[in-house]
PDB file of N, CA and C in Angstrom:
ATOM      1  N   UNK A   1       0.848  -1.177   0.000  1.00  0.00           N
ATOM      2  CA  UNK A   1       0.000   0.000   0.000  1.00  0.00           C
ATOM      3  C   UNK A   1       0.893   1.240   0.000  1.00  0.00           C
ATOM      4  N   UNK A   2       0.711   2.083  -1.131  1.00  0.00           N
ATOM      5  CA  UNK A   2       1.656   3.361  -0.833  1.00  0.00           C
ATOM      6  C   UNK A   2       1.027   4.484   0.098  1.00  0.00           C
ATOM      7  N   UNK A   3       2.261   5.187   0.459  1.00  0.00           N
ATOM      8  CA  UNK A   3       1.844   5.856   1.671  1.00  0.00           C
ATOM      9  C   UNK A   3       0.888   7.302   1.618  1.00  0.00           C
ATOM     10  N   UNK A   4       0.547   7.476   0.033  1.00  0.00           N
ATOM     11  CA  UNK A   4      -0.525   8.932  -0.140  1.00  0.00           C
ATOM     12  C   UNK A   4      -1.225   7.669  -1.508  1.00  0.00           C
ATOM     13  N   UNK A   5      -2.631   7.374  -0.717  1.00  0.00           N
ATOM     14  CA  UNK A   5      -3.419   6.839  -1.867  1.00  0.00           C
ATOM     15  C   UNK A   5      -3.695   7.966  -2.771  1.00  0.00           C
ATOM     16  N   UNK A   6      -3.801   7.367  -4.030  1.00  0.00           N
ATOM     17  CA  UNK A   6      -4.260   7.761  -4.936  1.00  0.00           C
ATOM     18  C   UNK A   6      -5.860   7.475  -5.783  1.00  0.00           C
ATOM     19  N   UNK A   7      -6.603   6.975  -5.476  1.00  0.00           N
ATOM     20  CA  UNK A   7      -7.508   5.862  -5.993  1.00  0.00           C
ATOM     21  C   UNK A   7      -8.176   5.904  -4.937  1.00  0.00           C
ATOM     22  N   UNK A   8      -9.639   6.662  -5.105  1.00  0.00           N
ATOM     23  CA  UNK A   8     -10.354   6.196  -3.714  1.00  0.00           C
ATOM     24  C   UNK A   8     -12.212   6.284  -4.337  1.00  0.00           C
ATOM     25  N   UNK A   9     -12.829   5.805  -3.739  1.00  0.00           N
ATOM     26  CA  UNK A   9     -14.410   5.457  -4.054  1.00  0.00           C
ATOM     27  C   UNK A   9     -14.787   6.613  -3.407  1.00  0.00           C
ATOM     28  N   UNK A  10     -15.777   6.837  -3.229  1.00  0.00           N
ATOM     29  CA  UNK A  10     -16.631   8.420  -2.473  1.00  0.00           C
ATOM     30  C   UNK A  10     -17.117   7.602  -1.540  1.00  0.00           C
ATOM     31  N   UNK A  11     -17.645   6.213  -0.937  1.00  0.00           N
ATOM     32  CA  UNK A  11     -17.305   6.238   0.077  1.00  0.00           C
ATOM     33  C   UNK A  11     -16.541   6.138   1.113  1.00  0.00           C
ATOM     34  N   UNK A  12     -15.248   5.569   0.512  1.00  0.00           N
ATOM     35  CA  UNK A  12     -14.004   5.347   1.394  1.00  0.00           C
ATOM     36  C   UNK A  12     -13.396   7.218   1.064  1.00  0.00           C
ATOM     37  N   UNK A  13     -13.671   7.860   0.610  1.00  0.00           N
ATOM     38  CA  UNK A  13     -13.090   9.344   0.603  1.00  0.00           C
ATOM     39  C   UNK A  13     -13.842   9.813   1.590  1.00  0.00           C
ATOM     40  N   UNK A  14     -14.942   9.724   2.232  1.00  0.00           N
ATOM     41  CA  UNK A  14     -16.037  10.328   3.361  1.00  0.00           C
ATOM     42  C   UNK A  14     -14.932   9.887   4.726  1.00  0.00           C
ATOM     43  N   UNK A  15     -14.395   9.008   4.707  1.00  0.00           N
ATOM     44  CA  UNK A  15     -13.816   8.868   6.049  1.00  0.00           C
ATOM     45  C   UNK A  15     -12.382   9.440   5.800  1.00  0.00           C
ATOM     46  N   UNK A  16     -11.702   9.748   7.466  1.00  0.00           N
ATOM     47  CA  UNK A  16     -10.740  10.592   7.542  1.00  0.00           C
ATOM     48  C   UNK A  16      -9.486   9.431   7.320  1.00  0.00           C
ATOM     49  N   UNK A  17      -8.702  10.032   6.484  1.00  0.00           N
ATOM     50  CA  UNK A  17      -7.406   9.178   6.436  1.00  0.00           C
ATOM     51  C   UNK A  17      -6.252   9.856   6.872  1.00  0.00           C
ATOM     52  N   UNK A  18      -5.018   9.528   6.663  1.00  0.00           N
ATOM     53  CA  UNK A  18      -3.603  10.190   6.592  1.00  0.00           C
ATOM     54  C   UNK A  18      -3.440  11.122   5.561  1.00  0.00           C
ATOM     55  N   UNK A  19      -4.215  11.053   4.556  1.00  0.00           N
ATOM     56  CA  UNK A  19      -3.889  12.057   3.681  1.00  0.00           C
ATOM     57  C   UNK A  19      -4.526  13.403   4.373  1.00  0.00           C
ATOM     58  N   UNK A  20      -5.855  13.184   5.047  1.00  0.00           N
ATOM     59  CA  UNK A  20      -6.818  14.473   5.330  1.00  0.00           C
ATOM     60  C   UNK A  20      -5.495  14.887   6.886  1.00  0.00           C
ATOM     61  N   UNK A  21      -5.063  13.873   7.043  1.00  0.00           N
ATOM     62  CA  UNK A  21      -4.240  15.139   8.073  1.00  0.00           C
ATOM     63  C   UNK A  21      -3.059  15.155   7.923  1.00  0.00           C
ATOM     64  N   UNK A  22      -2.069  14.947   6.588  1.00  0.00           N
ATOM     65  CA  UNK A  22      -1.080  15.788   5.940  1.00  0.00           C
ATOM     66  C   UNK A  22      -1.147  16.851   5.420  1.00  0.00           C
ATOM     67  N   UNK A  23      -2.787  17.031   4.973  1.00  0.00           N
ATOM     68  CA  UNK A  23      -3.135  18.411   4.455  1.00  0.00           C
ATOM     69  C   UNK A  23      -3.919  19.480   5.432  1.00  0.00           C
ATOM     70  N   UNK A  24      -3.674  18.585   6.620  1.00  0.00           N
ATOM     71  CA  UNK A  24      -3.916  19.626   7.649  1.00  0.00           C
ATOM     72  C   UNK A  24      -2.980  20.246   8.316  1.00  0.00           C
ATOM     73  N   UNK A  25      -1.962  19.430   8.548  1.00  0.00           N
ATOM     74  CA  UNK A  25      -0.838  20.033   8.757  1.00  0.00           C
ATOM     75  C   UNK A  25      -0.315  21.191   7.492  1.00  0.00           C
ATOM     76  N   UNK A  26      -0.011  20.647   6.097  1.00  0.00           N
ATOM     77  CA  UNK A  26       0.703  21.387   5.303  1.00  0.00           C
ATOM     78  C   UNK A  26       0.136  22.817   5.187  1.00  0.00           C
ATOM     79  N   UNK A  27      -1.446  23.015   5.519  1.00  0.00           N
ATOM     80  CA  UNK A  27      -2.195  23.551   5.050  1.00  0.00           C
ATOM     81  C   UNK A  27      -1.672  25.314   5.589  1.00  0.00           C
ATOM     82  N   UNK A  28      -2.071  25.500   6.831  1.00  0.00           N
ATOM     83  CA  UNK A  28      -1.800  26.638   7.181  1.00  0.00           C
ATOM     84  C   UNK A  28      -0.316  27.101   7.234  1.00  0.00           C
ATOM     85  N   UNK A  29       0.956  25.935   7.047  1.00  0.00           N
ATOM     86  CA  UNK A  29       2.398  26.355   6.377  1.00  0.00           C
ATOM     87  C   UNK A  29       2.705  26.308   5.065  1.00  0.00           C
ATOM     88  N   UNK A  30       1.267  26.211   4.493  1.00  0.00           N
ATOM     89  CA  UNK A  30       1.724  26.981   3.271  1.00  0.00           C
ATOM     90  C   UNK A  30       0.406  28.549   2.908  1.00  0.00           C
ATOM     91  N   UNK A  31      -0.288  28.944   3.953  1.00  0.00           N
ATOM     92  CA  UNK A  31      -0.555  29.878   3.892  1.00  0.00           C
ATOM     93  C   UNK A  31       0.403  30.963   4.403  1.00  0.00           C
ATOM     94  N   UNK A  32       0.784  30.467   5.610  1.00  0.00           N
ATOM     95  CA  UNK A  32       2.267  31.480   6.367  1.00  0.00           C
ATOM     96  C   UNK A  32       3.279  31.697   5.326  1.00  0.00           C
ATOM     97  N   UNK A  33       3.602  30.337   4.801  1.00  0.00           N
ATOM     98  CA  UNK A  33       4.910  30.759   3.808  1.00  0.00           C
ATOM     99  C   UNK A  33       4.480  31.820   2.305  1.00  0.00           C
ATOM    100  N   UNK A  34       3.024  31.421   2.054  1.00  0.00           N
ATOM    101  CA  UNK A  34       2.647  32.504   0.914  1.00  0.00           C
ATOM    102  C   UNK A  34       2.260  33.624   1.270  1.00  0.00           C
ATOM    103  N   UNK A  35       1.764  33.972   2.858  1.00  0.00           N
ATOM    104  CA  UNK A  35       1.905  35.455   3.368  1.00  0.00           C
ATOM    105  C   UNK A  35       3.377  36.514   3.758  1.00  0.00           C
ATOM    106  N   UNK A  36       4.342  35.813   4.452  1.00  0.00           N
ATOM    107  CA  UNK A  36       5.025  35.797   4.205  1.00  0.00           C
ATOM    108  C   UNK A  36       6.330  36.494   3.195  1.00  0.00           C
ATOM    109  N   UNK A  37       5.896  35.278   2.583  1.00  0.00           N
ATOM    110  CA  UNK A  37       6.969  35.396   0.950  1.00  0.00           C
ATOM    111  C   UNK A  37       6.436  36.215   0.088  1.00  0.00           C
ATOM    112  N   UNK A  38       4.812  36.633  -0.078  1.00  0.00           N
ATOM    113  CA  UNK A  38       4.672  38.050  -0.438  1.00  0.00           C
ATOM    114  C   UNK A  38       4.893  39.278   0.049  1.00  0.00           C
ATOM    115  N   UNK A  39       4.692  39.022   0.756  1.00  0.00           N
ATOM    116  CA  UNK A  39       5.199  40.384   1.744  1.00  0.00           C
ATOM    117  C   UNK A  39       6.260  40.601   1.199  1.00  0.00           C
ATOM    118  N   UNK A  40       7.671  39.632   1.383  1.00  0.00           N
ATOM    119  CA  UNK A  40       9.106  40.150   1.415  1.00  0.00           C
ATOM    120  C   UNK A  40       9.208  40.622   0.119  1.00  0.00           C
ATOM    121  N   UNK A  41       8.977  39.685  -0.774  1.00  0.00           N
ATOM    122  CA  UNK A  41       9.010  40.217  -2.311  1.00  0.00           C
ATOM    123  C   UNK A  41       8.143  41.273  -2.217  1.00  0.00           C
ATOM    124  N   UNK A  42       7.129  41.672  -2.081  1.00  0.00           N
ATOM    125  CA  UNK A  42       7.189  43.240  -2.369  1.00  0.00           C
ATOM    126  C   UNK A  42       8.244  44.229  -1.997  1.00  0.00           C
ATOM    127  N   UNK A  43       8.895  43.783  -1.027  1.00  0.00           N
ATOM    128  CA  UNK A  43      10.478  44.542  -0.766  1.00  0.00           C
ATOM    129  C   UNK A  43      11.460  44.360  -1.671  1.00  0.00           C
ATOM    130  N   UNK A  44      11.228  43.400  -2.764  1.00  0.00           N
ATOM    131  CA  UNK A  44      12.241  42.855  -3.577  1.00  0.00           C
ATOM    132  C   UNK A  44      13.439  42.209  -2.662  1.00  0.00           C
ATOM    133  N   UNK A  45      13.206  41.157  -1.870  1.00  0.00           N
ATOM    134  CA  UNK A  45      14.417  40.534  -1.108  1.00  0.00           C
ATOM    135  C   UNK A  45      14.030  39.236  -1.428  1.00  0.00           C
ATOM    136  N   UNK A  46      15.294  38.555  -1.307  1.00  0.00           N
ATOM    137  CA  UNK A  46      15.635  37.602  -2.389  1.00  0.00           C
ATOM    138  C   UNK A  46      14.662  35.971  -1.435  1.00  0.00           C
ATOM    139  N   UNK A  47      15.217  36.674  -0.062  1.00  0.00           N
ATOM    140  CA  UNK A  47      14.229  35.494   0.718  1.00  0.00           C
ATOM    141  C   UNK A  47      12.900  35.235   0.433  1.00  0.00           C
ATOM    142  N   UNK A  48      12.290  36.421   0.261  1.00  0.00           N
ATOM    143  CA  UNK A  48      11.084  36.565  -0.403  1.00  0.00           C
ATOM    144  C   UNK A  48      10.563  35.648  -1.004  1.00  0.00           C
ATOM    145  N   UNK A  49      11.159  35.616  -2.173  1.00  0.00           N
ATOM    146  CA  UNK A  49      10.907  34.869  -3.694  1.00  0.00           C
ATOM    147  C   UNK A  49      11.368  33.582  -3.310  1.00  0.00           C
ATOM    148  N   UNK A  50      12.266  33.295  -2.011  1.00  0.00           N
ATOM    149  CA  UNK A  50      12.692  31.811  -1.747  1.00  0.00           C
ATOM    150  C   UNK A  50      11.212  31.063  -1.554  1.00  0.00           C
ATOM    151  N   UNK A  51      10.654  32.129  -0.222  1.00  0.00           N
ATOM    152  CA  UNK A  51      10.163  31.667   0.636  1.00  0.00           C
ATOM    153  C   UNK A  51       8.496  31.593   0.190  1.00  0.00           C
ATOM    154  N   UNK A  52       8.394  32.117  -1.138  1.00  0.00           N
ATOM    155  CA  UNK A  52       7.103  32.410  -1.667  1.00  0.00           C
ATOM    156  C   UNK A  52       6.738  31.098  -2.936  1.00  0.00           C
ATOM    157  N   UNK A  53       8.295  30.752  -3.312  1.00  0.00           N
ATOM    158  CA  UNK A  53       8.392  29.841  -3.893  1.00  0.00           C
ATOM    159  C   UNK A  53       8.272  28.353  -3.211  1.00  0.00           C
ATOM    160  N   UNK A  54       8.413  28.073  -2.057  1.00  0.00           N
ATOM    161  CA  UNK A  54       8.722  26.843  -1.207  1.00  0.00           C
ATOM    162  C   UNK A  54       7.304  27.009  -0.785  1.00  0.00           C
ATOM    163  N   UNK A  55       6.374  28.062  -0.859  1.00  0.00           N
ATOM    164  CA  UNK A  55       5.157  28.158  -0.315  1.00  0.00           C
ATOM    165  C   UNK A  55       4.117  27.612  -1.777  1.00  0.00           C
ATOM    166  N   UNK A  56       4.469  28.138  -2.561  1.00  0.00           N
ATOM    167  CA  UNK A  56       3.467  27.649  -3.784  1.00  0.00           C
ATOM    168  C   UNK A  56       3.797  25.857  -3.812  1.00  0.00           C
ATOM    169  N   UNK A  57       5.174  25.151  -4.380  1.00  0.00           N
ATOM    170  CA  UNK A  57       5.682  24.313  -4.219  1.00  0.00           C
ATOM    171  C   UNK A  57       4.896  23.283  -3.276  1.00  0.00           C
ATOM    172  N   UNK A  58       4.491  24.152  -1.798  1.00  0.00           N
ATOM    173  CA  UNK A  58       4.214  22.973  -1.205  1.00  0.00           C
ATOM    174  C   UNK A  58       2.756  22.940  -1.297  1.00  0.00           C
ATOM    175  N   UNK A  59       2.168  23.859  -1.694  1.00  0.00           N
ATOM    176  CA  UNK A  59       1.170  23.987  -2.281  1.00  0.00           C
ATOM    177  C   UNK A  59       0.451  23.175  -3.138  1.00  0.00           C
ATOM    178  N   UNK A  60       1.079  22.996  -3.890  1.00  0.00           N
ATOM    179  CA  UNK A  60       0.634  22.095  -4.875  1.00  0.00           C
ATOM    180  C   UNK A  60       1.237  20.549  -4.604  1.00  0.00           C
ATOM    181  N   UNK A  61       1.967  20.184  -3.348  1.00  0.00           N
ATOM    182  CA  UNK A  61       2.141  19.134  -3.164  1.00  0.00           C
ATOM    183  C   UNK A  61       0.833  18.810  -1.973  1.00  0.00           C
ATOM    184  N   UNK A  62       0.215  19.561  -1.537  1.00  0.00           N
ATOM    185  CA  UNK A  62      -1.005  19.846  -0.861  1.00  0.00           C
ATOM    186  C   UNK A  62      -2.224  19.177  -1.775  1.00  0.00           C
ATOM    187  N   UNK A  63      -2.421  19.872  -2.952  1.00  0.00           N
ATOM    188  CA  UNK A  63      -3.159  19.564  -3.772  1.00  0.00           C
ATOM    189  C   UNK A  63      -3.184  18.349  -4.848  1.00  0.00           C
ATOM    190  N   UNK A  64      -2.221  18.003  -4.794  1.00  0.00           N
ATOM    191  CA  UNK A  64      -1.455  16.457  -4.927  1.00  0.00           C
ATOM    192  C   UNK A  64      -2.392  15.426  -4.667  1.00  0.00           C
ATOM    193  N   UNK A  65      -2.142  15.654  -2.915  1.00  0.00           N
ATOM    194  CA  UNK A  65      -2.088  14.613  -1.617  1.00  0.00           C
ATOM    195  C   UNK A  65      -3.959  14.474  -1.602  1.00  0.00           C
ATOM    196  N   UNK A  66      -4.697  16.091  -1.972  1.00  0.00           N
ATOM    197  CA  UNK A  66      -6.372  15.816  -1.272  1.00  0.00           C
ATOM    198  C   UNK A  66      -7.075  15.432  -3.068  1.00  0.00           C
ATOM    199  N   UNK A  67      -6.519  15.936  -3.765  1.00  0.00           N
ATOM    200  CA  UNK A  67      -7.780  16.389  -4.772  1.00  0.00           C
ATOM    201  C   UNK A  67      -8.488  14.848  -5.316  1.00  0.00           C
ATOM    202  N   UNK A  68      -7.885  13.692  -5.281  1.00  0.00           N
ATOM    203  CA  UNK A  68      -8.573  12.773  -5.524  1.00  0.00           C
ATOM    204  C   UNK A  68      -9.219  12.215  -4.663  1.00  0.00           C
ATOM    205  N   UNK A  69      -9.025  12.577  -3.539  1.00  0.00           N
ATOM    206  CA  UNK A  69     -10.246  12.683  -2.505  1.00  0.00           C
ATOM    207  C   UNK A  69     -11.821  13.208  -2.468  1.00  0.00           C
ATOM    208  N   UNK A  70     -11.309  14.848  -2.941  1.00  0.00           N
ATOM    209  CA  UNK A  70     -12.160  15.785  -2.839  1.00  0.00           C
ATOM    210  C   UNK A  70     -13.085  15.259  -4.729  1.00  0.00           C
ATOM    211  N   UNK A  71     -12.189  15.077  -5.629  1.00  0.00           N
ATOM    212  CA  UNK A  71     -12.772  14.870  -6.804  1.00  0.00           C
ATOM    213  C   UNK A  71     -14.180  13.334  -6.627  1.00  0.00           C
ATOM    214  N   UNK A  72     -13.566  12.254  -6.394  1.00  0.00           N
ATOM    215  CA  UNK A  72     -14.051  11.445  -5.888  1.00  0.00           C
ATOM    216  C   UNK A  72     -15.980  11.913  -5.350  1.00  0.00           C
ATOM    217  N   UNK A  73     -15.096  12.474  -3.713  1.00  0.00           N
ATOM    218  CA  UNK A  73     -16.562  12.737  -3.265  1.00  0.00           C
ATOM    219  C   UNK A  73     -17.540  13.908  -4.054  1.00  0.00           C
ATOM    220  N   UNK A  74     -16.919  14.780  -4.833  1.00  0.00           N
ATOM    221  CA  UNK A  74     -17.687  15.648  -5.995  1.00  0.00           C
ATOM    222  C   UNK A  74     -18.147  15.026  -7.003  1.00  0.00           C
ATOM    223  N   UNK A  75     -17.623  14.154  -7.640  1.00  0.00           N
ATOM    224  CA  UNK A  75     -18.495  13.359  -8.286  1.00  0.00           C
ATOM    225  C   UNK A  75     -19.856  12.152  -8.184  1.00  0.00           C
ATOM    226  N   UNK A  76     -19.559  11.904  -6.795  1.00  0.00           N
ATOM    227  CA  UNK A  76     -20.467  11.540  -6.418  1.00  0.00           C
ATOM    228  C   UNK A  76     -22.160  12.386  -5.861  1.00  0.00           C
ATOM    229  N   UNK A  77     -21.729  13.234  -5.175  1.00  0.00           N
ATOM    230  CA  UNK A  77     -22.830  14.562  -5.228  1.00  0.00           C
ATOM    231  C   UNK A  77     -22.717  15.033  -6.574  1.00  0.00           C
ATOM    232  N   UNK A  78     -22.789  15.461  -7.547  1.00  0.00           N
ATOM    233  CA  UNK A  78     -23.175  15.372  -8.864  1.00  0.00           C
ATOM    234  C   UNK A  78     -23.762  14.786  -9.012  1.00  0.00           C
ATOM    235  N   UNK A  79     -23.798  13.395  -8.894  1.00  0.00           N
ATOM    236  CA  UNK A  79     -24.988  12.284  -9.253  1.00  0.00           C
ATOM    237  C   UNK A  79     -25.765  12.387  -8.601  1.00  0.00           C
ATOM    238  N   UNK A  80     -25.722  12.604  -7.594  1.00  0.00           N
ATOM    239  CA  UNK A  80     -27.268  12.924  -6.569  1.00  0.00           C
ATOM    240  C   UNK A  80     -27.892  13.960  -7.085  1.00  0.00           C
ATOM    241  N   UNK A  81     -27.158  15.027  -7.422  1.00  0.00           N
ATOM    242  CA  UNK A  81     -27.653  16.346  -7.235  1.00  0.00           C
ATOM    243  C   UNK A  81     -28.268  15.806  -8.836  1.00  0.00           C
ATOM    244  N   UNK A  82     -28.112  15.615  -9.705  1.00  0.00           N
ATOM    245  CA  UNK A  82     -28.700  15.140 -10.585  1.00  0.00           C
ATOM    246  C   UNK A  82     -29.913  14.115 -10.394  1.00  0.00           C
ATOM    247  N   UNK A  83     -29.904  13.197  -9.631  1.00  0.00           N
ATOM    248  CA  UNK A  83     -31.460  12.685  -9.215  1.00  0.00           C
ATOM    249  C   UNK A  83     -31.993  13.352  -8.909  1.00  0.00           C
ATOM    250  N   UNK A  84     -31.912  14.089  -7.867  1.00  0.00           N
ATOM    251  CA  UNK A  84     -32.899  15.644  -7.315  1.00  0.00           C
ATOM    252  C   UNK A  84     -33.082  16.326  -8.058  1.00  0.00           C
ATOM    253  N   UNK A  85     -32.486  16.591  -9.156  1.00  0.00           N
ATOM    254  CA  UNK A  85     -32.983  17.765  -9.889  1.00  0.00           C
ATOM    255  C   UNK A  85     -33.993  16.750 -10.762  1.00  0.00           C
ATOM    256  N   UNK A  86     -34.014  15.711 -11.510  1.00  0.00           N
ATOM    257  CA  UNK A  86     -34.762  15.107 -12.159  1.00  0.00           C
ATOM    258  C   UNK A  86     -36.439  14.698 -11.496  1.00  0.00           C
ATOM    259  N   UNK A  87     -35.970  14.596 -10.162  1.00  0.00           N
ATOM    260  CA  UNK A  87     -37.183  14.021  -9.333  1.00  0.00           C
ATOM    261  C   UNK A  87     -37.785  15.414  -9.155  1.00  0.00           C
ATOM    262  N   UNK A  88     -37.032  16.508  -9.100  1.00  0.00           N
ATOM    263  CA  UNK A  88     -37.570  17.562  -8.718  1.00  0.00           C
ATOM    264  C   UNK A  88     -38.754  17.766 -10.102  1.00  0.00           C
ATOM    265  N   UNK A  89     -38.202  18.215 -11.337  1.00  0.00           N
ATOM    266  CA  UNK A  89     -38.772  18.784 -12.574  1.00  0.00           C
ATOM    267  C   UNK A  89     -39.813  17.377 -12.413  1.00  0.00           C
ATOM    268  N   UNK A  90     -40.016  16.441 -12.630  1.00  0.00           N
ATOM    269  CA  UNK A  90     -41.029  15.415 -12.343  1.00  0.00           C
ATOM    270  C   UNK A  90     -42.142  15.406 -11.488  1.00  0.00           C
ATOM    271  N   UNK A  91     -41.522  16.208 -10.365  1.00  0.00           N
ATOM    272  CA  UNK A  91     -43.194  16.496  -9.415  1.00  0.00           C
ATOM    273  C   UNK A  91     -43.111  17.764  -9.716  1.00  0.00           C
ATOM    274  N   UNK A  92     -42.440  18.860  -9.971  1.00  0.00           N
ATOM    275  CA  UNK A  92     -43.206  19.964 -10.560  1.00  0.00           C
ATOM    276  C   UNK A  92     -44.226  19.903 -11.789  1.00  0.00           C
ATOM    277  N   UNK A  93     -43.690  18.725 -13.112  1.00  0.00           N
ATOM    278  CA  UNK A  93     -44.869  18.468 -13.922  1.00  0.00           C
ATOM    279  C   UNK A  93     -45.859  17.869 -13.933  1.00  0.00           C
ATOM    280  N   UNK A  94     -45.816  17.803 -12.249  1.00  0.00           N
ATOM    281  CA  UNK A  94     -46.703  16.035 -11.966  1.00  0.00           C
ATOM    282  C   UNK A  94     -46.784  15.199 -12.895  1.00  0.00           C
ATOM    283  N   UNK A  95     -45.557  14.564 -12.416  1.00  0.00           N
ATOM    284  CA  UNK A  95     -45.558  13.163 -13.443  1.00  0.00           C
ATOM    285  C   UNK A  95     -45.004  12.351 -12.003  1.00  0.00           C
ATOM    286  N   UNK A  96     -45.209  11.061 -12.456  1.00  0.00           N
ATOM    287  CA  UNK A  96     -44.780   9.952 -11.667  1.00  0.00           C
ATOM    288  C   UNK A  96     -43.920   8.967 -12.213  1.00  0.00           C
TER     289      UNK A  96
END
């Protein structure tokens, strides 16, 4: 089993794994490092652009780690939300 699944059903994505709390951790150090690292770069200092860069970077290793999680369970509400809307327009035309 590798250690950041990749591959998950919408109902095994509803429960909390290791991935949901690597991206809890990463989460608010890579808001600090992109507050931060803008800031400095608007000074034009070189840490800045280090530190703004190591912030996007982990960023997207953030988004890596959840989105087939989050995709997963969005596709699944889609399909619901699509029965409801069908069942809906059906008793608005009263039909059965």
């Amino acid at each position: 089993m590798p250690f950041i699944r990749r591959q998950w059903t919408p109902r095994e994505a509803e429960k909390w794994t290791r991935e949901d709390t690597i991206t809890v951790i990463i989460s608010p150090l890579v808001y600090v490092l992109l507050m931060i690292g803008t800031a400095l770069s608007m000074f034009a200092m070189w840490q800045g652009f280090v530190i703004l860069g190591a912030g996007v970077i982990l960023m997207l290793v953030m988004f890596w780690i959840i989105n087939p999680k989050l995709s997963s369970i969005s596709g699944e509400y889609e399909k619901k939300q699509k029965g409801y809307i069908e069942e809906l327009e059906r008793s608005v035309k009263w039909e059965e």
